[in-house]
Protein backbone atom coordinates (compact mmCIF):
# COMPACT_ATOMS: atom_id res chain seq x y z
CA UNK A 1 6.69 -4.43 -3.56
CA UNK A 2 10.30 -4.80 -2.99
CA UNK A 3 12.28 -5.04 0.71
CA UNK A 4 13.84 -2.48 1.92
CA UNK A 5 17.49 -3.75 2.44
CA UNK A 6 19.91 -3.65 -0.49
CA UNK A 7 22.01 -6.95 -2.07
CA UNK A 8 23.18 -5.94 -5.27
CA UNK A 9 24.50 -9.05 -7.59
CA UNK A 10 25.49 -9.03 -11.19
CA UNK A 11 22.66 -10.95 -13.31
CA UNK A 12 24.29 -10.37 -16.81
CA UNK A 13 26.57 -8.50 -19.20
CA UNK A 14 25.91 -7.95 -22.54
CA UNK A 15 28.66 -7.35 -25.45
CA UNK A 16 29.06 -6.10 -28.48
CA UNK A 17 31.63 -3.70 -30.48
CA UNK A 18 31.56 -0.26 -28.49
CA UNK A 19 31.82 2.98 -29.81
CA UNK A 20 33.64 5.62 -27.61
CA UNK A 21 31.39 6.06 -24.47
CA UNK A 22 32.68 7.74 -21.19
CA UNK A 23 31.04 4.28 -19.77
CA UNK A 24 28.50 1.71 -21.07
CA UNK A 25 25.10 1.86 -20.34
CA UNK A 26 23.86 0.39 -17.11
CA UNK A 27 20.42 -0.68 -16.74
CA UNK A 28 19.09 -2.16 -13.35
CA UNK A 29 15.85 -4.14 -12.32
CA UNK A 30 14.82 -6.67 -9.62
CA UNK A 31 15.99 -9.87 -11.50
CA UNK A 32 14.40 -13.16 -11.96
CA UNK A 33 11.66 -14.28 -14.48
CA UNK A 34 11.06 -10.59 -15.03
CA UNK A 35 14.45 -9.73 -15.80
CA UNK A 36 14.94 -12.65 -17.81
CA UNK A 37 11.84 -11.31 -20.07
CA UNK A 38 13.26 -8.16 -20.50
CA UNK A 39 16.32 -9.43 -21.15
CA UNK A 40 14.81 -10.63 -24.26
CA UNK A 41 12.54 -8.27 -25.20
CA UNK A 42 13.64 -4.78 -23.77
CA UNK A 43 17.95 -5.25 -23.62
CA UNK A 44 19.36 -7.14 -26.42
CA UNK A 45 16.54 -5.91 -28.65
CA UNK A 46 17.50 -2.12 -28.01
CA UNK A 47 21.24 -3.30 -27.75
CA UNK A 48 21.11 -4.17 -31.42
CA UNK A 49 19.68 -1.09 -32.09
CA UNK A 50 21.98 1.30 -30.68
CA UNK A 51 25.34 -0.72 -31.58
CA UNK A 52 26.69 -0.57 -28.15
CA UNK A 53 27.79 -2.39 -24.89
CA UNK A 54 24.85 -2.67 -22.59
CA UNK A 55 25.30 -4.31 -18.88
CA UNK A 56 22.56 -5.17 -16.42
CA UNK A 57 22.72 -5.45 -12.37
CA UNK A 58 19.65 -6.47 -10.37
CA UNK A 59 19.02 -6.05 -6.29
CA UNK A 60 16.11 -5.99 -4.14
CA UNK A 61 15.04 -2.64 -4.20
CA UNK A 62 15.63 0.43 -1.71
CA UNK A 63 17.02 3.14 -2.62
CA UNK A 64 20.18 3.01 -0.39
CA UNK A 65 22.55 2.22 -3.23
CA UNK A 66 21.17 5.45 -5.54
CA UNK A 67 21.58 7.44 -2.92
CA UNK A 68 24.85 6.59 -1.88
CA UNK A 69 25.97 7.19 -5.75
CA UNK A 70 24.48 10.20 -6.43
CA UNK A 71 25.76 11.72 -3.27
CA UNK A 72 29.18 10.71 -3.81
CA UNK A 73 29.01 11.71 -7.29
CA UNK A 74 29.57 7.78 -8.39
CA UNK A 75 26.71 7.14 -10.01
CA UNK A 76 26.88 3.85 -12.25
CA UNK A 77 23.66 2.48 -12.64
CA UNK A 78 22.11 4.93 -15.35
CA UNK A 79 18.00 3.29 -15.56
CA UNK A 80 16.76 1.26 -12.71
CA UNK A 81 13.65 -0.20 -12.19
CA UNK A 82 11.58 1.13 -8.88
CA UNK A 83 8.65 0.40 -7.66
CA UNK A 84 6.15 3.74 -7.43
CA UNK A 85 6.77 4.40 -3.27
CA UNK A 86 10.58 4.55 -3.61
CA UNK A 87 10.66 6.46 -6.94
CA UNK A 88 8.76 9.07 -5.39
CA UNK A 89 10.69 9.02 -2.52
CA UNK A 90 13.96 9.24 -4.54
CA UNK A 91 12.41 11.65 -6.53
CA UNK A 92 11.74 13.80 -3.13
CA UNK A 93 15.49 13.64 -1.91
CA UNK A 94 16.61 14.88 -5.71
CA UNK A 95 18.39 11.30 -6.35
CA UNK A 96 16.60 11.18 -10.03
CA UNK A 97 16.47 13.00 -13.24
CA UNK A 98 13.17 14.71 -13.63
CA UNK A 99 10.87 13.73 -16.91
CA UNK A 100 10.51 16.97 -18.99
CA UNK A 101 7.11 15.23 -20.09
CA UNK A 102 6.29 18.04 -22.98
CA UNK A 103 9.87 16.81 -25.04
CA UNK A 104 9.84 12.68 -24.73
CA UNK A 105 8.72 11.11 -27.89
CA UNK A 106 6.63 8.52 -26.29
CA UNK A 107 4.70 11.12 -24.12
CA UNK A 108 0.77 11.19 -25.81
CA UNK A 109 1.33 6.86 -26.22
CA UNK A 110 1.61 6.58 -22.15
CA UNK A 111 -1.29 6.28 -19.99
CA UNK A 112 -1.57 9.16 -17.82
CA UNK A 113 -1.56 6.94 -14.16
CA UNK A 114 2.35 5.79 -15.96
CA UNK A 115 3.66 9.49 -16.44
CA UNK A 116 5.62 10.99 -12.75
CA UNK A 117 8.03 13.85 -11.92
CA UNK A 118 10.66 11.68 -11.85
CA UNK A 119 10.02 8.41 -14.12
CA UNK A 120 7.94 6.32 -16.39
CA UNK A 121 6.01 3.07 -15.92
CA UNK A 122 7.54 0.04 -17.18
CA UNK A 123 4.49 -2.22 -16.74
CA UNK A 124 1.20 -2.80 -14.30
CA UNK A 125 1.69 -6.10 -11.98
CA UNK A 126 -0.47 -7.60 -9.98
CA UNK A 127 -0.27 -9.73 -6.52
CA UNK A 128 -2.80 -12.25 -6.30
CA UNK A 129 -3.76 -15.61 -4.90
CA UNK A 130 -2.03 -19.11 -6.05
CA UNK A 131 -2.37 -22.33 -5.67
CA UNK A 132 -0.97 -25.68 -7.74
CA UNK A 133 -4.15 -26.90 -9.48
CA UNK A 134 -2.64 -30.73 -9.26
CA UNK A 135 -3.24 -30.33 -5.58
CA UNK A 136 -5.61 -28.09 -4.64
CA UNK A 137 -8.81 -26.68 -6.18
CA UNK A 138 -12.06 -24.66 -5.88
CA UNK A 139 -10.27 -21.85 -4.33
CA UNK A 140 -11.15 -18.85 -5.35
CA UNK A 141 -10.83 -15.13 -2.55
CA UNK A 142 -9.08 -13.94 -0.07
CA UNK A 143 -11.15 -15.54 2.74
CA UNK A 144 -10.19 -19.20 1.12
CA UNK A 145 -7.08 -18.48 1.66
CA UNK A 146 -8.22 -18.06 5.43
CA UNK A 147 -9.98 -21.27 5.84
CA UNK A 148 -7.60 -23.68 7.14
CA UNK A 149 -10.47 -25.74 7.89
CA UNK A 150 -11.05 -26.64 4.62
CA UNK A 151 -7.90 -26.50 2.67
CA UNK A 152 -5.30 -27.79 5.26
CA UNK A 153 -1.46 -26.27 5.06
CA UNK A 154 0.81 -23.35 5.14
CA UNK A 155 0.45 -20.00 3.57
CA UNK A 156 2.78 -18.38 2.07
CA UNK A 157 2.96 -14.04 2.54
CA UNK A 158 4.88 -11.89 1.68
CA UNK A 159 6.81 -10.45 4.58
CA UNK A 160 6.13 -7.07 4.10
CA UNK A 161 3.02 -4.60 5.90
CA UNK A 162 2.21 -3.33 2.46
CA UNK A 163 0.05 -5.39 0.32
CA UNK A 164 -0.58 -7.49 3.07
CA UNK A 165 -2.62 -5.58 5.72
CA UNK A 166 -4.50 -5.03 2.54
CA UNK A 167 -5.25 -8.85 1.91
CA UNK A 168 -5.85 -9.28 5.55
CA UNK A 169 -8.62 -6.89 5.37
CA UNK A 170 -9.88 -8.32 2.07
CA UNK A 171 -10.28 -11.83 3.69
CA UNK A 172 -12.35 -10.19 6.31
CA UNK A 173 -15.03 -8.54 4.33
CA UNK A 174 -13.52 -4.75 3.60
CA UNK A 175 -14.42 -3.44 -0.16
CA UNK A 176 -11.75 -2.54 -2.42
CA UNK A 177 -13.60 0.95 -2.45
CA UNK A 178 -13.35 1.75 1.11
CA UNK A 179 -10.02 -0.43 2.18
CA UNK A 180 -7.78 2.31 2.71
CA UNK A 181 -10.02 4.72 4.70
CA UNK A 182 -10.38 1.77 6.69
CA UNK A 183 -6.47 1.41 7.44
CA UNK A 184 -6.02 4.93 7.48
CA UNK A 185 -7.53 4.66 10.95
CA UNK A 186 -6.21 2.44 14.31
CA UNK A 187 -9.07 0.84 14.58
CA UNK A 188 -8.72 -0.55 10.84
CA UNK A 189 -4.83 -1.50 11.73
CA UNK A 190 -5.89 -3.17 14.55
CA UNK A 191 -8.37 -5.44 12.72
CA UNK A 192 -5.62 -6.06 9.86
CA UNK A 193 -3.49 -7.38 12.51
CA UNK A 194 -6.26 -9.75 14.42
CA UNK A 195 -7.24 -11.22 11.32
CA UNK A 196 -3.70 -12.02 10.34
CA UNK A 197 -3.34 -13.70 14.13
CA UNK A 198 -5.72 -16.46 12.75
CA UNK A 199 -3.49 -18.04 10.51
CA UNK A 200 -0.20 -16.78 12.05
CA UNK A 201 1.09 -20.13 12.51
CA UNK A 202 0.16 -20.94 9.38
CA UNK A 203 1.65 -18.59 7.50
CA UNK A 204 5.05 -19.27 5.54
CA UNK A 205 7.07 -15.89 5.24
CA UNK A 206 8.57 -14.92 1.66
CA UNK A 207 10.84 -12.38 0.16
CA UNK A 208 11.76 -12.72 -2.84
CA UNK A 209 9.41 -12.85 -5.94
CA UNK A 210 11.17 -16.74 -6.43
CA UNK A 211 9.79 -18.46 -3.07
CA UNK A 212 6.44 -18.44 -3.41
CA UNK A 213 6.74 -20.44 -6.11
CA UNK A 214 9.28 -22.62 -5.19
CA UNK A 215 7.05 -23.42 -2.66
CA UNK A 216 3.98 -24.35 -4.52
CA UNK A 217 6.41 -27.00 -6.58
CA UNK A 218 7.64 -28.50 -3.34
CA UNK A 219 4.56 -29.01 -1.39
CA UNK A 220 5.40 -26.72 1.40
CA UNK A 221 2.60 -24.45 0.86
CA UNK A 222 -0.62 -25.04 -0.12
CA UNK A 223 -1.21 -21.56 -1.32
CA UNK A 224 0.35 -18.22 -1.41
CA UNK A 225 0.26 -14.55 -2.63
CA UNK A 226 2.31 -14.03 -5.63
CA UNK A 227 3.17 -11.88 -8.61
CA UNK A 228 0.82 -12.94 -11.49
CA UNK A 229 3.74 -12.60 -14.13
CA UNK A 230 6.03 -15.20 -11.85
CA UNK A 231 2.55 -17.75 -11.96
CA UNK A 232 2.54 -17.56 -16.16
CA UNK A 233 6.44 -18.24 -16.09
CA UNK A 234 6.26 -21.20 -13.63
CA UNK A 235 3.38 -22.70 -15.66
CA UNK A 236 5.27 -21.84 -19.02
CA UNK A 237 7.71 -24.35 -17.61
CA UNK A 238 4.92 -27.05 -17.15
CA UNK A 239 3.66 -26.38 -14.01
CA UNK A 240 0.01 -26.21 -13.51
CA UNK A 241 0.03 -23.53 -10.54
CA UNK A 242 -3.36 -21.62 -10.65
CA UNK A 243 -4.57 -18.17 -9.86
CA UNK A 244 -7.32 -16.30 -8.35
CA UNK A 245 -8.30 -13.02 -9.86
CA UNK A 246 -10.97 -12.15 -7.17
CA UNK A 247 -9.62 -8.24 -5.81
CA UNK A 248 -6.30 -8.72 -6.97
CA UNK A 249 -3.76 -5.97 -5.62
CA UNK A 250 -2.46 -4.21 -8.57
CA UNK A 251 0.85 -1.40 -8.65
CA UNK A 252 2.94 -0.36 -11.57
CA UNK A 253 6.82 -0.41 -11.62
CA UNK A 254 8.61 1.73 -12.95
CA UNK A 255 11.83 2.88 -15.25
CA UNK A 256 13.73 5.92 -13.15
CA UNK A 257 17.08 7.72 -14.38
CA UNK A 258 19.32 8.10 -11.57
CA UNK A 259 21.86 12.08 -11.57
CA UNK A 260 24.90 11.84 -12.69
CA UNK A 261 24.92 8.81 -15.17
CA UNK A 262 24.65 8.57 -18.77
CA UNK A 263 21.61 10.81 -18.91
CA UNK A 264 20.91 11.31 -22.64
CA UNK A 265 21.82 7.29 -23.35
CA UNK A 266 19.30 6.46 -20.31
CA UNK A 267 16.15 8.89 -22.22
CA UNK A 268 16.68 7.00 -25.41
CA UNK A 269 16.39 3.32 -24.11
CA UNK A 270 13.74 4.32 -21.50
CA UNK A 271 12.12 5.59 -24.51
CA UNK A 272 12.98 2.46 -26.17
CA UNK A 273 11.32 -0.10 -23.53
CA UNK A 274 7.94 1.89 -23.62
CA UNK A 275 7.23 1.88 -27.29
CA UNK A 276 4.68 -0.20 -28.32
CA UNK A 277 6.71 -2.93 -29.85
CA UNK A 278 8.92 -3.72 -26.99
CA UNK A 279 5.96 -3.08 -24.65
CA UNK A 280 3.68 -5.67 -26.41
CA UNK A 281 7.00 -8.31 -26.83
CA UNK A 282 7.55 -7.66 -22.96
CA UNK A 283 3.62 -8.20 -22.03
CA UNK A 284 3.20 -11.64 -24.15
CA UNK A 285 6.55 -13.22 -22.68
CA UNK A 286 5.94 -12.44 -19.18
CA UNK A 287 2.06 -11.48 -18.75
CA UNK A 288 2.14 -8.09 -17.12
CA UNK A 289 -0.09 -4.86 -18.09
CA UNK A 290 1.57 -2.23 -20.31
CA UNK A 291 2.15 1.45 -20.17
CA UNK A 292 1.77 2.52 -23.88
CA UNK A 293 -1.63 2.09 -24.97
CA UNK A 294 -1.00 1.92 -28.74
CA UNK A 295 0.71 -1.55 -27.01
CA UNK A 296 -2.83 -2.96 -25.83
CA UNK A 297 -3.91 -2.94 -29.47
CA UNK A 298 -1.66 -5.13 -30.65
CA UNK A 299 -1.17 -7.84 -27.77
CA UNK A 300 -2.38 -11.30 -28.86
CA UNK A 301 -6.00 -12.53 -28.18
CA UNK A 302 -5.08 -15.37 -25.74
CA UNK A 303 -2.84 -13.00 -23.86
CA UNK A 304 -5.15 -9.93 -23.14
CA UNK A 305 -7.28 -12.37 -21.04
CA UNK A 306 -4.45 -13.13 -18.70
CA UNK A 307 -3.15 -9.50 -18.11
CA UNK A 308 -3.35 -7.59 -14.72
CA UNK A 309 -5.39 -4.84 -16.95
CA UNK A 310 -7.88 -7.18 -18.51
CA UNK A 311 -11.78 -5.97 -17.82
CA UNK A 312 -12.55 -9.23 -16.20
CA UNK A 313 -9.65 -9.46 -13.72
CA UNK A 314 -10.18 -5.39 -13.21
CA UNK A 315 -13.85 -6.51 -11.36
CA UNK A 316 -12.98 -6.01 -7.04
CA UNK A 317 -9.35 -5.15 -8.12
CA UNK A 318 -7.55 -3.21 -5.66
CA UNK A 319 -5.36 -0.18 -6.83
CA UNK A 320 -2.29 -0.39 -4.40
CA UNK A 321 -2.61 3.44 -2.73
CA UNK A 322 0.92 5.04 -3.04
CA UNK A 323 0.20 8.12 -1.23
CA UNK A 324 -1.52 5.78 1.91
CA UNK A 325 1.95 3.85 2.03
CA UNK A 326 3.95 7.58 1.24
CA UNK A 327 2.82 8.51 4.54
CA UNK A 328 1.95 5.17 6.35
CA UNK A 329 4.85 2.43 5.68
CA UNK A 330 7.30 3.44 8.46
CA UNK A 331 4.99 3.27 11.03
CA UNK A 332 3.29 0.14 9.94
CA UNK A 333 6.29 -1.55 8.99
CA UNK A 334 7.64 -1.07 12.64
CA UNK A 335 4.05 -2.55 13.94
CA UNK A 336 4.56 -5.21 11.51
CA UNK A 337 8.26 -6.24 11.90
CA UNK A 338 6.99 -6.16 15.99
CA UNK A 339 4.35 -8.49 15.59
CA UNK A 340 5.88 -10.86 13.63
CA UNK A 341 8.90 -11.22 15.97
CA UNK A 342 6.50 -11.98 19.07
């Protein structure tokens, strides 16, 4: 979901009177809408609770930075937010705190697909199609999004092989069902590729979670994948930016606990954020799926429709494989970063 080069920038500090801590709590995500969201419904909310200093960073993902901390033994980010490949692959190189699943007080509220060696899901997101409904309409899969034909314009992708050989293949017929098999093999990378080479010139390359919808306000793309949560938050500022549900691409992120940092303070706001209350606060502000299931019952009727996790929008949904891009992304990122340069 996330690049794989590191920019780290301070997004926000939080203060209030602070008891005697070795060093306040750090928490870490990827910034924007999202982080804004929990920002108000995860951080000040727990922040209150404990009675103590609470600072956030954000970046772009990797896990460059943890490493380098943990190795040096100058670990100061204490939760960060991952998506599922690179928490397992920090998890791997012993970067993070393992979950002793049997003792955490959450543990029989979270879904099993949420619970790993070495973290906890924050929320389910989904990548889908968009498109500004004051401009363009009647789109609705994948292979729309191929016809240039009909609906004139650039596209906007995100530049990244993951998630996007996987569209590729959408737009040209593949099922959901059978999708990775099918780029498990050369023959299936090979027709990911030549069906992205009929709209290469079309296609507008993003990377951060921000562009694509920048671009949808400007004009300068007719339509684009995006995050479904970053659609709801452009709209809740009166844009009219609409989205097709038709085999969305759907991944969890999750909360990881990097060694060395404030380890105990890190368990009690991780198991703050996925308790139902925050969980349902975080899901109606920003529109994402959540984790704790006793959180499902009590999201609001007109949200539930618009989640990643709704029935309806689960119909041709694609489950983002982490153990096909585990063992996969290295090689196809190298294909892809070499076909995008020629």
């Amino acid at each position: 979901m996330r690049t794989r080069f590191f920019a780290m920038m301070t997004s926000a500090t939080l203060v209030v009177a602070s008891p005697a801590l070795s060093r306040d709590l750090t928490v870490v995500g990827f910034g924007g809408a999202t982080q804004e969201a929990m920002r108000e419904t995860l951080f000040k909310p727990f922040q209150e609770k404990a009675g103590a200093p609470l600072l956030e960073e954000s970046y772009t993902g990797g896990i460059a930075k943890v490493k380098a901390m943990v190795e040096t033994g100058t670990t100061t980010w204490d939760v960060v937010q991952m998506d599922e490949n690179e928490m397992i692959l920090a998890c791997d190189q012993g970067l993070l705190e393992p979950f002793d699943w049997a003792s955490l007080p959450n543990s029989a509220e979270i879904i099993e697909p949420a619970k790993s060696d070495c973290g906890v899901g924050a929320f389910v997101w989904s990548k889908i199609l968009a498109y500004d409904g004051d401009k363009t309409s009647g789109v609705t899969s994948w292979a729309d999004f191929w016809n240039l034909e009909k609906w004139p314009g650039k596209r906007g992708l995100r530049k990244q092989a993951r998630m996007t050989l996987e569209v590729a293949l959408l737009a040209d017929g593949a099922k959901p069902e059978e999708l990775y098999a099918i780029l498990a093999t050369k023959e299936g990378q090979d027709r990911a590729f030549a069906k992205l080479d009929e709209i290469k010139s079309s296609i507008q390359w993003w990377e951060s979670g921000a562009q694509p919808m920048e671009w949808l306000a400007s004009g300068e793309v007719t339509m684009t994948s995006a995050y479904n949560g970053r659609v709801i938050a452009a709209n809740q500022q009166g844009r009219h930016f609409k989205m097709s549900w038709t085999n969305q691409l759907y991944a969890m992120d999750f909360w990881a606990i990097p060694k060395g940092g404030n380890r105990d303070q890190a368990f009690r706001i991780v198991n703050f954020m996925t308790s139902p209350d925050p969980q349902k606060a975080f899901a109606e502000k920003m529109v994402y799926g959540v984790t704790n299931a006793k959180a499902m019952d009590s999201i609001s009727a007109d949200i539930k429709p618009q989640l990643p996790t709704a029935e309806e929008n689960m119909a041709g949904a694609l489950a983002v494989s982490t153990p096909f891009w585990v063992d996969h992304e290295e090689e196809l990122q190298q294909r892809f970063n070499r076909w995008v340069a020629q």
